[in-house]
Protein backbone atom coordinates (compact mmCIF):
# COMPACT_ATOMS: atom_id res chain seq x y z
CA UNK A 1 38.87 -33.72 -36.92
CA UNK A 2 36.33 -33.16 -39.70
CA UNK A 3 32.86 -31.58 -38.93
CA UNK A 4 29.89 -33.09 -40.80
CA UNK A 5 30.06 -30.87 -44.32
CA UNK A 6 33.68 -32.59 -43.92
CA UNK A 7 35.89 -29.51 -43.30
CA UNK A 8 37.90 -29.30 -40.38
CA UNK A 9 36.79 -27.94 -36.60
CA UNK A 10 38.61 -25.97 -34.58
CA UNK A 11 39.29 -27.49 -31.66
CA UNK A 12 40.25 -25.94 -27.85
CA UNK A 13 42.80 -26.91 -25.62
CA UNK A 14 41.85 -28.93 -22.86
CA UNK A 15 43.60 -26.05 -20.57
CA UNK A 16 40.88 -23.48 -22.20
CA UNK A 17 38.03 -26.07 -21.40
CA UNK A 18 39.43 -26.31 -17.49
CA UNK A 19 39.67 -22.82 -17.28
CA UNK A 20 36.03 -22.12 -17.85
CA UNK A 21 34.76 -25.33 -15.69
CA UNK A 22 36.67 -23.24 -12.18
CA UNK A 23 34.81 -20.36 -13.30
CA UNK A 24 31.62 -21.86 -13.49
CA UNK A 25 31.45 -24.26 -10.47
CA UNK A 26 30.66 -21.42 -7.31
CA UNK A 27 33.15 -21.90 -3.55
CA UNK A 28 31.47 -21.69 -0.99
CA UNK A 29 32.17 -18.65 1.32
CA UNK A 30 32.49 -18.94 4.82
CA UNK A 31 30.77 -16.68 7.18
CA UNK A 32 31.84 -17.44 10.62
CA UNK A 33 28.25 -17.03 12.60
CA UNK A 34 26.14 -16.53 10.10
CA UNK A 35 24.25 -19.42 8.23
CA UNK A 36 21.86 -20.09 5.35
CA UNK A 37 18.19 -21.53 6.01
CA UNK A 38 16.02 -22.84 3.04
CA UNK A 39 13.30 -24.75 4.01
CA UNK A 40 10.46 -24.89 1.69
CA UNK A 41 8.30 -27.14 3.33
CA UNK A 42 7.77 -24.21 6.08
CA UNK A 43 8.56 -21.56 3.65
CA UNK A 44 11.36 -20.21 5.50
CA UNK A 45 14.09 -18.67 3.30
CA UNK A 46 16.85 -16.71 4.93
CA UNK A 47 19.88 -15.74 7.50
CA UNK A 48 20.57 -16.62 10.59
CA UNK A 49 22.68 -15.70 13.10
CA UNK A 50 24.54 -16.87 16.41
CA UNK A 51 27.05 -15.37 18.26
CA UNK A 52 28.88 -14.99 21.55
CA UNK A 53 28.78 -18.88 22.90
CA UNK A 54 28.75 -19.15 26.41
CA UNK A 55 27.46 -20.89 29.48
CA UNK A 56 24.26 -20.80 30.76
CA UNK A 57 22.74 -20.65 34.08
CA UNK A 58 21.53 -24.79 33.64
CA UNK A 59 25.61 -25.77 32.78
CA UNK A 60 24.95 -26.14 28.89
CA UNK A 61 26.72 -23.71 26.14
CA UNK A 62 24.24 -21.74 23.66
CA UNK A 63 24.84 -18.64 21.63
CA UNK A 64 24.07 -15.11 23.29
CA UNK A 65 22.66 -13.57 20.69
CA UNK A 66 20.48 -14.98 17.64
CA UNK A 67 18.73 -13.73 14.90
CA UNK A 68 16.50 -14.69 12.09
CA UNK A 69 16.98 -12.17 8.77
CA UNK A 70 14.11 -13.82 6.34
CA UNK A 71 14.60 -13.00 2.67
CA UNK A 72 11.37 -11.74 2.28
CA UNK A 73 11.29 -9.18 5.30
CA UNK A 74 14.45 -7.60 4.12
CA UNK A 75 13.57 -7.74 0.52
CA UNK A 76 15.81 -10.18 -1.22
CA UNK A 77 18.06 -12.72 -0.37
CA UNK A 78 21.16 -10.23 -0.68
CA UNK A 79 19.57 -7.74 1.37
CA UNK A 80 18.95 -9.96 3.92
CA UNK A 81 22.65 -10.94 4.21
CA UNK A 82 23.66 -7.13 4.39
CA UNK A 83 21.06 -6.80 7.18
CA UNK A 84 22.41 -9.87 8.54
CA UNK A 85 26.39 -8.95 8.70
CA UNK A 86 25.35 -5.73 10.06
CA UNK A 87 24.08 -7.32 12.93
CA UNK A 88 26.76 -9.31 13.36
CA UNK A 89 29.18 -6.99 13.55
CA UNK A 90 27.64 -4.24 15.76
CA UNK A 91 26.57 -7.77 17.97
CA UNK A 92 30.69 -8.56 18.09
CA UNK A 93 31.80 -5.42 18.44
CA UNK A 94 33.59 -4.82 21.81
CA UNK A 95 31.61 -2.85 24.52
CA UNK A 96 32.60 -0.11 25.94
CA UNK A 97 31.67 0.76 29.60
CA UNK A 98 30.69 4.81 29.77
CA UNK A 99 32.21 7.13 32.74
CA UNK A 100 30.66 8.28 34.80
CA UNK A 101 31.61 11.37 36.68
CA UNK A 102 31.67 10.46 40.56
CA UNK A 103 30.33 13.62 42.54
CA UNK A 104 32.72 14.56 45.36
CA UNK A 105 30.67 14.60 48.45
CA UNK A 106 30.95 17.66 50.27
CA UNK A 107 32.00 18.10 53.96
């Protein structure tokens, strides 16, 4: 191959050139319960979270807890995430019942 000024170009390997396209295209991460909302025609940019799916009182299956984390309450888009796993996590975490110390009734 011969550039314009007729000297020759250095050319890449293909392998080089498919190397850099799986860097540049982006995966998409899963995160189980949390999902992203951009909707500019209400202007709401952010989180949002469901977890704990169970059955309601009326027969039909909903999440327990839900919650909105906007991008612009929390700052940013990545701070809103961190806010947002948080949640998540201290939502999912098991509970633990407290003891209680039964008073001996006296005779």
């Amino acid at each position: 191959m011969h550039n314009s000024l007729g000297g020759p170009t250095a050319r890449r390997p293909d392998y080089y050139i498919e190397i850099e396209m799986r860097r540049s295209t982006s995966r998409r991460v899963r995160r189980p319960g949390i999902s992203r909302i951009d909707q500019p025609s209400t202007r709401t940019h952010g989180w949002f979270v469901r977890s704990k799916f169970g059955e309601r009182a009326d027969g039909t299956y909903g999440p327990r807890h839900r919650k909105f984390f906007g991008d612009h309450s929390y700052g940013g888009k990545r701070r809103a995430l961190q806010a947002a796993k948080e949640y998540l996590s201290r939502v999912q975490r098991p509970r633990t019942r407290k003891k209680t110390r039964r008073m001996s009734r006296a005779a």
